[in-house]
C-alpha atoms as a PDB file:
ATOM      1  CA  UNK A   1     -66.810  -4.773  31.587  1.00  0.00           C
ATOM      2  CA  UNK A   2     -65.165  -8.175  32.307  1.00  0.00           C
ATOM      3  CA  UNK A   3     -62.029  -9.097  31.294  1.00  0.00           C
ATOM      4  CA  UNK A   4     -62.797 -10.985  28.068  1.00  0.00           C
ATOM      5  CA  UNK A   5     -64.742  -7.623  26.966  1.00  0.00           C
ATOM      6  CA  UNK A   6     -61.652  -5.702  27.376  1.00  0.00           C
ATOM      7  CA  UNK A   7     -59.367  -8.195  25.136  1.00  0.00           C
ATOM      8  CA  UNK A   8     -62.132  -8.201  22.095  1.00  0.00           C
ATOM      9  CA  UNK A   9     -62.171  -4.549  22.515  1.00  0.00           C
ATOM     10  CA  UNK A  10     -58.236  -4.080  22.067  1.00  0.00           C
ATOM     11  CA  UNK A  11     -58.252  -6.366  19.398  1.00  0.00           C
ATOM     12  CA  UNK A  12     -61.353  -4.718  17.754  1.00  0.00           C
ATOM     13  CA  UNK A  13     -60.374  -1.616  14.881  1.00  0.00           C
ATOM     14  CA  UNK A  14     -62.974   1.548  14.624  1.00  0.00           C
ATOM     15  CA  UNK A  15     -66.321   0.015  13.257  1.00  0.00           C
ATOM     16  CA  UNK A  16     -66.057  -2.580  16.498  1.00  0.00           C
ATOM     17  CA  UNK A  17     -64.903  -5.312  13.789  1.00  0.00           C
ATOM     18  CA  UNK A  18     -62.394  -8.082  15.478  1.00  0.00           C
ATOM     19  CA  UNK A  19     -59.131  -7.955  14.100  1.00  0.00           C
ATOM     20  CA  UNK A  20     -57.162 -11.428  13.755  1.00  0.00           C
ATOM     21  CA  UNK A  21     -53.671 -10.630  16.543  1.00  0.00           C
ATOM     22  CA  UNK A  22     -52.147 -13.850  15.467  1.00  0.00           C
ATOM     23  CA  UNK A  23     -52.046 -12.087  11.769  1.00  0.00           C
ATOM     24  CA  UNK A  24     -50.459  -9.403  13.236  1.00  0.00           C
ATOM     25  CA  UNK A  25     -47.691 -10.679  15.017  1.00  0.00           C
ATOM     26  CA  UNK A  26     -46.773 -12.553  11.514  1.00  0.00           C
ATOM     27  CA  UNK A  27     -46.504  -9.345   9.362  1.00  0.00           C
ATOM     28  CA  UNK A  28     -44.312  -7.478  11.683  1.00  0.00           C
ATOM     29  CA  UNK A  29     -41.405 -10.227  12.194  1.00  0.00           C
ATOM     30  CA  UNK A  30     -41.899  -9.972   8.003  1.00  0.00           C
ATOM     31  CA  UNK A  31     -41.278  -6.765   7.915  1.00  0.00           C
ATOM     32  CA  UNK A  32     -38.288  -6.645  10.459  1.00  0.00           C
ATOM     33  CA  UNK A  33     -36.928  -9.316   8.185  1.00  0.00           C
ATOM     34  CA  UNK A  34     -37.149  -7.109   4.841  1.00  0.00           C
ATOM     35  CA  UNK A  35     -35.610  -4.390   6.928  1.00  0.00           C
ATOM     36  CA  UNK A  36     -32.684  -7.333   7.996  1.00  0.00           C
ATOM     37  CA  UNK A  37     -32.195  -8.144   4.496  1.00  0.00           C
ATOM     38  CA  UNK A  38     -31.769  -4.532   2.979  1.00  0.00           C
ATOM     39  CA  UNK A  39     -29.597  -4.177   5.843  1.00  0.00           C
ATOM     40  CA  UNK A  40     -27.743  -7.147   5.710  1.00  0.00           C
ATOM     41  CA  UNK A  41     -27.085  -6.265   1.854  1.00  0.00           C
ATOM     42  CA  UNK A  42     -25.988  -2.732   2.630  1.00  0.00           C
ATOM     43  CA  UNK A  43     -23.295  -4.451   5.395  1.00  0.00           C
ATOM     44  CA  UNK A  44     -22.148  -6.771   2.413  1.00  0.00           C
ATOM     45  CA  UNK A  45     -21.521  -3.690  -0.116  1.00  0.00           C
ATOM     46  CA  UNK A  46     -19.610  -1.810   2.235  1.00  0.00           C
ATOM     47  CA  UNK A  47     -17.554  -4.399   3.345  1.00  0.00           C
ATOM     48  CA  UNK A  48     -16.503  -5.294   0.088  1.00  0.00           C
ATOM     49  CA  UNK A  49     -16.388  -1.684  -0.621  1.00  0.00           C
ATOM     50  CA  UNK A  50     -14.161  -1.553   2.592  1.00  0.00           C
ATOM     51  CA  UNK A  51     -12.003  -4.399   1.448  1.00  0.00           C
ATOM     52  CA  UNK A  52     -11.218  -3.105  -2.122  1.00  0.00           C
ATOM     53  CA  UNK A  53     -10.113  -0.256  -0.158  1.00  0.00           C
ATOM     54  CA  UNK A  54      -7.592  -1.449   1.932  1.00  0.00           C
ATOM     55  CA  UNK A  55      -6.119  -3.846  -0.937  1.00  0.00           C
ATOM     56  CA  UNK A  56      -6.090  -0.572  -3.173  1.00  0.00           C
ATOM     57  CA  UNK A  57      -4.101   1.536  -0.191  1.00  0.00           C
ATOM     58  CA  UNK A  58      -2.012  -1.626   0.150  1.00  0.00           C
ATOM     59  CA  UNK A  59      -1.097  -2.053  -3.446  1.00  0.00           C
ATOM     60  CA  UNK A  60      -0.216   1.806  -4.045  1.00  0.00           C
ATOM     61  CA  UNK A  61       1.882   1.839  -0.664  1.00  0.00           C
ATOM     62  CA  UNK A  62       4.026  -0.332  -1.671  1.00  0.00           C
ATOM     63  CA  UNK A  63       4.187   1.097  -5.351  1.00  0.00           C
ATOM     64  CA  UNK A  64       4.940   4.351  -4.100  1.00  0.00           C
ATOM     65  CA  UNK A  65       8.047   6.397  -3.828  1.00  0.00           C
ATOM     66  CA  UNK A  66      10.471   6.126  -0.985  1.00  0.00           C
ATOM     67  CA  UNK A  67      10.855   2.170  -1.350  1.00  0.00           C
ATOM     68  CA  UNK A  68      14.491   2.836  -1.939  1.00  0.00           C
ATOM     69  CA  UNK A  69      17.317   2.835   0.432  1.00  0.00           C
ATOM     70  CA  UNK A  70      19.873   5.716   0.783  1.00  0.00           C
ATOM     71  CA  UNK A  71      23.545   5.348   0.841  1.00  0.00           C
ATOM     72  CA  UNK A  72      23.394   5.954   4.366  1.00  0.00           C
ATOM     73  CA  UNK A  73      21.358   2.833   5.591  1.00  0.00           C
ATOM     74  CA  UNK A  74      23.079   0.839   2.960  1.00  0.00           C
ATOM     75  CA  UNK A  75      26.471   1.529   4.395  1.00  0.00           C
ATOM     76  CA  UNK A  76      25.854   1.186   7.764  1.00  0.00           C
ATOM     77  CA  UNK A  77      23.671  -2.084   7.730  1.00  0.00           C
ATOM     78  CA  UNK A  78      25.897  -3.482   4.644  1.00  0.00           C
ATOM     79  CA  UNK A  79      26.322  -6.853   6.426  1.00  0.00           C
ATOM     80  CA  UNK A  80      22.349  -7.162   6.182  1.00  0.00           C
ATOM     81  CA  UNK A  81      22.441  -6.295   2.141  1.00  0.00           C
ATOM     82  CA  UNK A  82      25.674  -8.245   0.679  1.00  0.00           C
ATOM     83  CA  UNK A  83      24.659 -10.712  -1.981  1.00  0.00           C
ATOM     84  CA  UNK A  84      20.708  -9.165  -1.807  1.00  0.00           C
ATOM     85  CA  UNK A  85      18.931  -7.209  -4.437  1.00  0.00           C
ATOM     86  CA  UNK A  86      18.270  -3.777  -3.224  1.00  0.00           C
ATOM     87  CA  UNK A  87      17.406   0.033  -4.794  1.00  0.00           C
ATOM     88  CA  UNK A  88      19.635   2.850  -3.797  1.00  0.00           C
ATOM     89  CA  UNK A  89      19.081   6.443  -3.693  1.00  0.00           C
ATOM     90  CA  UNK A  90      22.471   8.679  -4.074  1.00  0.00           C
ATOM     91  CA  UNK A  91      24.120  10.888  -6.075  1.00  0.00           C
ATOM     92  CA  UNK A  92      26.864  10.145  -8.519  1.00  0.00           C
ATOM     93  CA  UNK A  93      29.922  11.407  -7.248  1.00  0.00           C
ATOM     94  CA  UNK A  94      33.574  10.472  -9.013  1.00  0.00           C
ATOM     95  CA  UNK A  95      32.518   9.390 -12.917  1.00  0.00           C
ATOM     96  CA  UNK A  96      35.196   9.674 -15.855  1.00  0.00           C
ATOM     97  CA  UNK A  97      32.565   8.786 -18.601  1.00  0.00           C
ATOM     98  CA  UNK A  98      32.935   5.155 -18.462  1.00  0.00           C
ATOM     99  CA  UNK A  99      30.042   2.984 -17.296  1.00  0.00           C
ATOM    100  CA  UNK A 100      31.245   2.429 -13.337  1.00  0.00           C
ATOM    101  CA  UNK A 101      31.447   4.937 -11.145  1.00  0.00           C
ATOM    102  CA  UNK A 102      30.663   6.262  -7.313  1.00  0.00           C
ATOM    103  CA  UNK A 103      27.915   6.599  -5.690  1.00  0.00           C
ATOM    104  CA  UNK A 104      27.525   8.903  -2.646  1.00  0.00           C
ATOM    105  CA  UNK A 105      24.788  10.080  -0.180  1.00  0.00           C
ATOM    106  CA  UNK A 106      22.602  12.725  -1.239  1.00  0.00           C
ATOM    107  CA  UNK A 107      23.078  14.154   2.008  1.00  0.00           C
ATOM    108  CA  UNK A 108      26.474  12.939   3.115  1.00  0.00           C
ATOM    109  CA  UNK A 109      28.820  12.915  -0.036  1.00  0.00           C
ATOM    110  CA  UNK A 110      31.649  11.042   2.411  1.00  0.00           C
ATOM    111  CA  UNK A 111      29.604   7.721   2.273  1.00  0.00           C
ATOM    112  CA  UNK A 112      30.219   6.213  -0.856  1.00  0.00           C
ATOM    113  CA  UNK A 113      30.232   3.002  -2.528  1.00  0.00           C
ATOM    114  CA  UNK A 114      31.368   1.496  -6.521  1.00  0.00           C
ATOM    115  CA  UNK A 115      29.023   1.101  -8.740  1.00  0.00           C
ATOM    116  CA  UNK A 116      30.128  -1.328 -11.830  1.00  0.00           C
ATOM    117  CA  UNK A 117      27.239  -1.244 -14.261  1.00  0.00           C
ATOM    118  CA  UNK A 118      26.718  -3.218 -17.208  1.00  0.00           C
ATOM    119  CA  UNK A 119      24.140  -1.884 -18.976  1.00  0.00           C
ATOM    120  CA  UNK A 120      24.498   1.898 -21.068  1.00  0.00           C
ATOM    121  CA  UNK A 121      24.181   4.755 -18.479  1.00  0.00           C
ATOM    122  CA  UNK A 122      21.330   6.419 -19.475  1.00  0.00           C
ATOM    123  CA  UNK A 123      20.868  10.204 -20.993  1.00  0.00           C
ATOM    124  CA  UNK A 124      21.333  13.149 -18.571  1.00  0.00           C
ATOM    125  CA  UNK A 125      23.608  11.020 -16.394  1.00  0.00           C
ATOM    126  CA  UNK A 126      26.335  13.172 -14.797  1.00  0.00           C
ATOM    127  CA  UNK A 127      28.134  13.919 -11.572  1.00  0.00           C
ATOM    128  CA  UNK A 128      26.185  14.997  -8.910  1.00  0.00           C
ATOM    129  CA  UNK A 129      22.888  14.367 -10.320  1.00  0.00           C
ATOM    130  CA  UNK A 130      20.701  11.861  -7.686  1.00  0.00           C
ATOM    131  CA  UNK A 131      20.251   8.253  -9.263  1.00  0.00           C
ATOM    132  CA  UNK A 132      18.459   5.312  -8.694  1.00  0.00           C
ATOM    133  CA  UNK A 133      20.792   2.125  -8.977  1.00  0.00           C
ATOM    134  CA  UNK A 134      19.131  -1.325  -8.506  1.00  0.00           C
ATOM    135  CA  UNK A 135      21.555  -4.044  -7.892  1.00  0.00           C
ATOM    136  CA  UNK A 136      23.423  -6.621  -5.824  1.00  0.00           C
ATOM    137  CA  UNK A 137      25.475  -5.338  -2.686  1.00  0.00           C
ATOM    138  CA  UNK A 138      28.819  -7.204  -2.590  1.00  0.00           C
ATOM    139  CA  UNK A 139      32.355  -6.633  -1.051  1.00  0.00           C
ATOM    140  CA  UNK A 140      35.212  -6.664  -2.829  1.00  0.00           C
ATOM    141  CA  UNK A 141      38.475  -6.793  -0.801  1.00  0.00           C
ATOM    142  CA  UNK A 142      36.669  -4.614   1.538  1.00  0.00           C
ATOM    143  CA  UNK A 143      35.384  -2.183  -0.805  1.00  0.00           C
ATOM    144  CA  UNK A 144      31.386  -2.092  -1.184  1.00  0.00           C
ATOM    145  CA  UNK A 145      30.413  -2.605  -4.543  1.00  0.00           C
ATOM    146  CA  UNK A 146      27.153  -2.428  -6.359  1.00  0.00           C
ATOM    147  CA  UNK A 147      26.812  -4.506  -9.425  1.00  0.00           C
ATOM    148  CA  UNK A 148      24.042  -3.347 -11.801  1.00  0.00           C
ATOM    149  CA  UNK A 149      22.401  -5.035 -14.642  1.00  0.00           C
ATOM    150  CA  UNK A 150      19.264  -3.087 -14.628  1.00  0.00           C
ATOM    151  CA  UNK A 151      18.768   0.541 -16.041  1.00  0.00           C
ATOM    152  CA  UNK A 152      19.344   3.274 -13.859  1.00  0.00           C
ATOM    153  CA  UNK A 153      16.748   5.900 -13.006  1.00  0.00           C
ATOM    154  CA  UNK A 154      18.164   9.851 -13.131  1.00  0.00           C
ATOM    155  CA  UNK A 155      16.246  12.740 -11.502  1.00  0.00           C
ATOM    156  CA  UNK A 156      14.301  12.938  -8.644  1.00  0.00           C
ATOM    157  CA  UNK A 157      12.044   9.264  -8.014  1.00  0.00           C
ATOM    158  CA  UNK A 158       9.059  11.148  -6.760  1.00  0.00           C
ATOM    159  CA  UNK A 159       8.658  12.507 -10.367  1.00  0.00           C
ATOM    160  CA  UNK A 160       8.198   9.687 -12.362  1.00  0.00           C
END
């Protein structure tokens, strides 16, 4: 059999009929590209899948608890927080039922700072109960003070 005999017989099917190669090699970089573009569409779904994601995880990290500072940090790195807006977690310590009071650490009741607030204290508001105060950090004649305009938040944050 010469070579020529052997190429018409590999490019023959069963019943000895030629079969057209140069058809052949079209239909399979058509179907590679079928299988590129379902697959290439699947990539795009699951990145944007994958990027809703992280903006979602994003978004709720930064709306989640624990945003707020504690008497503790805000006492020692007061220099870094006069005349800013901050949140601080504490517990009220000296009130005589008028709208200022003190505000101590939840877990060190000798750090403490003055809270004037201008706003009605809200219900269930009482000494030693842990508070939420949002306000501007300012000293006084050396006293820290924390002036409040904005409601306060009573009970534990993680609960609401």
């Amino acid at each position: 059999m010469s070579e020529s005999d052997e190429t018409i017989e590999e490019n023959a099917d069963d019943k000895g009929n030629e079969i057209d190669s140069s058809s052949e090699s079209l239909d399979e970089p058509k179907s590679k590209k079928k299988r590129k573009g379902l697959s290439s569409k699947r990539n795009k779904v699951l990145i944007v899948v994958a990027i809703i994601s992280v903006a979602l995880i994003i978004v709720l990290w930064g709306a989640a608890p624990g945003d707020y500072l504690t008497m503790e940090e805000v006492v020692e790195n007061s220099d870094s927080y006069i005349g800013k807006e901050v949140e601080v977690i504490g517990k009220v310590g000296n009130w005589t039922g008028g709208q200022n009071f003190t505000l101590v650490g939840r877990d060190n009741e000798s750090v403490e700072m003055f809270v004037v607030h201008e706003k009605a204290l809200p219900d269930g508001f009482e000494e030693g109960k842990d508070v939420v105060v949002k306000g501007k950090l300012e000293n006084v004649d050396g006293v820290l003070t924390f002036r409040s305009n904005h409601p306060i938040q009573v009970g534990c944050p993680s609960k609401y």
